[in-house]
Protein backbone atom coordinates (compact mmCIF):
# COMPACT_ATOMS: atom_id res chain seq x y z
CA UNK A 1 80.42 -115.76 119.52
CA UNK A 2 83.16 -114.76 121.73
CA UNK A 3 80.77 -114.45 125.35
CA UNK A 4 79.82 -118.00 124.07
CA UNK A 5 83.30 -119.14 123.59
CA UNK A 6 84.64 -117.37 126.67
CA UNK A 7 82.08 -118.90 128.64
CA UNK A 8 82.47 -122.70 127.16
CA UNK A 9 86.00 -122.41 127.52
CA UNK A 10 85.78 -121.47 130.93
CA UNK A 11 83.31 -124.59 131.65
CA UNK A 12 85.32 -126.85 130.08
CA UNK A 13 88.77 -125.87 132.00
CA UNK A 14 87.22 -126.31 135.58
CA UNK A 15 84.32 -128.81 134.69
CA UNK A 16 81.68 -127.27 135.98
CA UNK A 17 79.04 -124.39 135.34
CA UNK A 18 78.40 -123.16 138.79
CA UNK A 19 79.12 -119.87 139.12
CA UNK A 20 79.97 -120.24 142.54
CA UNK A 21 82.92 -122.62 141.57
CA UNK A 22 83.81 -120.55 138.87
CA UNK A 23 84.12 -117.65 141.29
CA UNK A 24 86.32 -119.87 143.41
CA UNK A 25 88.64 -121.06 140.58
CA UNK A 26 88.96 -117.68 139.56
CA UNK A 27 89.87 -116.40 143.19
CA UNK A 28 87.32 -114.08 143.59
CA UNK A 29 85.17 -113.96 147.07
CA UNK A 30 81.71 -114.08 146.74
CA UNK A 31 80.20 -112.67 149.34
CA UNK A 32 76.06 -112.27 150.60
CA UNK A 33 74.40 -109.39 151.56
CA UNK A 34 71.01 -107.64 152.54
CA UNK A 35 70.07 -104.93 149.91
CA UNK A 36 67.20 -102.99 149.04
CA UNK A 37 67.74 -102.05 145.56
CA UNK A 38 70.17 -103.78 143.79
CA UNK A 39 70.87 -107.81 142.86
CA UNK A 40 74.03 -107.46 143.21
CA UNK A 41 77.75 -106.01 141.92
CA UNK A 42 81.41 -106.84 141.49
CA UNK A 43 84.36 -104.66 143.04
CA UNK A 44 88.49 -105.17 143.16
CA UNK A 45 89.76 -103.91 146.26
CA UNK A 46 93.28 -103.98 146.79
CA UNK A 47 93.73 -106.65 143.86
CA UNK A 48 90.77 -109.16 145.85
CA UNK A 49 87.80 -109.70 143.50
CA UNK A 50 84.16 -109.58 144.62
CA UNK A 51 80.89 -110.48 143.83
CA UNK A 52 78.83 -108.97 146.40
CA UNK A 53 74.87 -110.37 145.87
CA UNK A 54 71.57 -109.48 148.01
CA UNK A 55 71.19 -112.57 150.18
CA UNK A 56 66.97 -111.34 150.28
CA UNK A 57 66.77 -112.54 146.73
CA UNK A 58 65.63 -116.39 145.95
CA UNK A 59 68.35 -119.16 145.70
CA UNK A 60 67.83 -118.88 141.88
CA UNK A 61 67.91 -115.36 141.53
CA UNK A 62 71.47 -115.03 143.58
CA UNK A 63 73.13 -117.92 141.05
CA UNK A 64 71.76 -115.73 138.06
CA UNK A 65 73.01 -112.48 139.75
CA UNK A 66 76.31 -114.66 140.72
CA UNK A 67 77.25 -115.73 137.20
CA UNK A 68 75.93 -112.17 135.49
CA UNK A 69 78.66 -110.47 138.11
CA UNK A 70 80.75 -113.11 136.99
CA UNK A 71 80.63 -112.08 133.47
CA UNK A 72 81.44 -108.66 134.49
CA UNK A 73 84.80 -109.81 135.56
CA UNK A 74 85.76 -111.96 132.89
CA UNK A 75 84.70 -110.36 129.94
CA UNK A 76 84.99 -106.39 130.77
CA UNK A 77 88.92 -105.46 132.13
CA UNK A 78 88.01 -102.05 133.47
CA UNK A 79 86.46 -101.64 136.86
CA UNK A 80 84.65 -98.96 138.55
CA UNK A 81 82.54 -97.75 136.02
CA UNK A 82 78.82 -97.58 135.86
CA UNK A 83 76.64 -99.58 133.08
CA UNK A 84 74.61 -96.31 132.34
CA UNK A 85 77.79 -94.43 130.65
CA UNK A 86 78.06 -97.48 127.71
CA UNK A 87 76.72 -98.54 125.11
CA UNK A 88 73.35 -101.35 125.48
CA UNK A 89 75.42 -103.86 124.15
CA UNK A 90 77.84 -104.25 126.78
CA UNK A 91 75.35 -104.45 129.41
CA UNK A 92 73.83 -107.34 127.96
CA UNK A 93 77.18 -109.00 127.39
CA UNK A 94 77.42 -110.28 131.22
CA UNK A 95 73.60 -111.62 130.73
CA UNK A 96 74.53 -113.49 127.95
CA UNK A 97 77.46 -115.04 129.74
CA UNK A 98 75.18 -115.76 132.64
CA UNK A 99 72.82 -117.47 130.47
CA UNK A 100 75.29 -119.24 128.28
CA UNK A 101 76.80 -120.50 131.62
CA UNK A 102 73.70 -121.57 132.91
CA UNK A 103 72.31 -122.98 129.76
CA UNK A 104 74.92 -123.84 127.83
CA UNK A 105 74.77 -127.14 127.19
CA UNK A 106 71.46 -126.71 125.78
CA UNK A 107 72.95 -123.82 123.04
């Protein structure tokens, strides 16, 4: 319930459920890239957020990868760590944002 709520709430405050304009409200760059391996992956740098997705995937594959990053960032404080060391659960947390952003209106 609380991804769901989070991700409602956050729909609701800047009217849309684009991750790319939730990125943007929330002051974090998103920024496109080649890669061979990996969708994509968020970083802080100097207190500047990133999203950082492989511009070789489809349109609708860099939105998913967009709002699943995005979930990283909103519902996970720490930074810098890597999703093998936890638990399943919190890996699938982000992809339920990113589908409850995407979908929402439908759940």
């Amino acid at each position: 319930m609380r991804i769901k709520q989070r991700a409602t709430n956050l729909a609701k405050k800047y009217h849309t459920r684009s991750p790319y304009e939730l990125a943007s409200y929330l002051n974090i760059e998103v920024v496109f890239r080649p890669m061979k391996r990996t969708h994509g992956f968020c970083d802080r740098i100097l207190k500047r957020r990133f999203i950082v997705i492989n511009s070789n995937l489809p349109d609708h594959l860099q939105k998913q990868t967009c709002a699943h990053e995005l979930g990283h960032i909103v519902l996970h404080k720490g930074w810098g760590y890597l999703s093998q060391g936890y638990p399943f659960n919190i890996r699938l947390s982000p992809e339920n944002m990113a589908t409850i952003l995407q979908l929402g209106h439908y759940i």
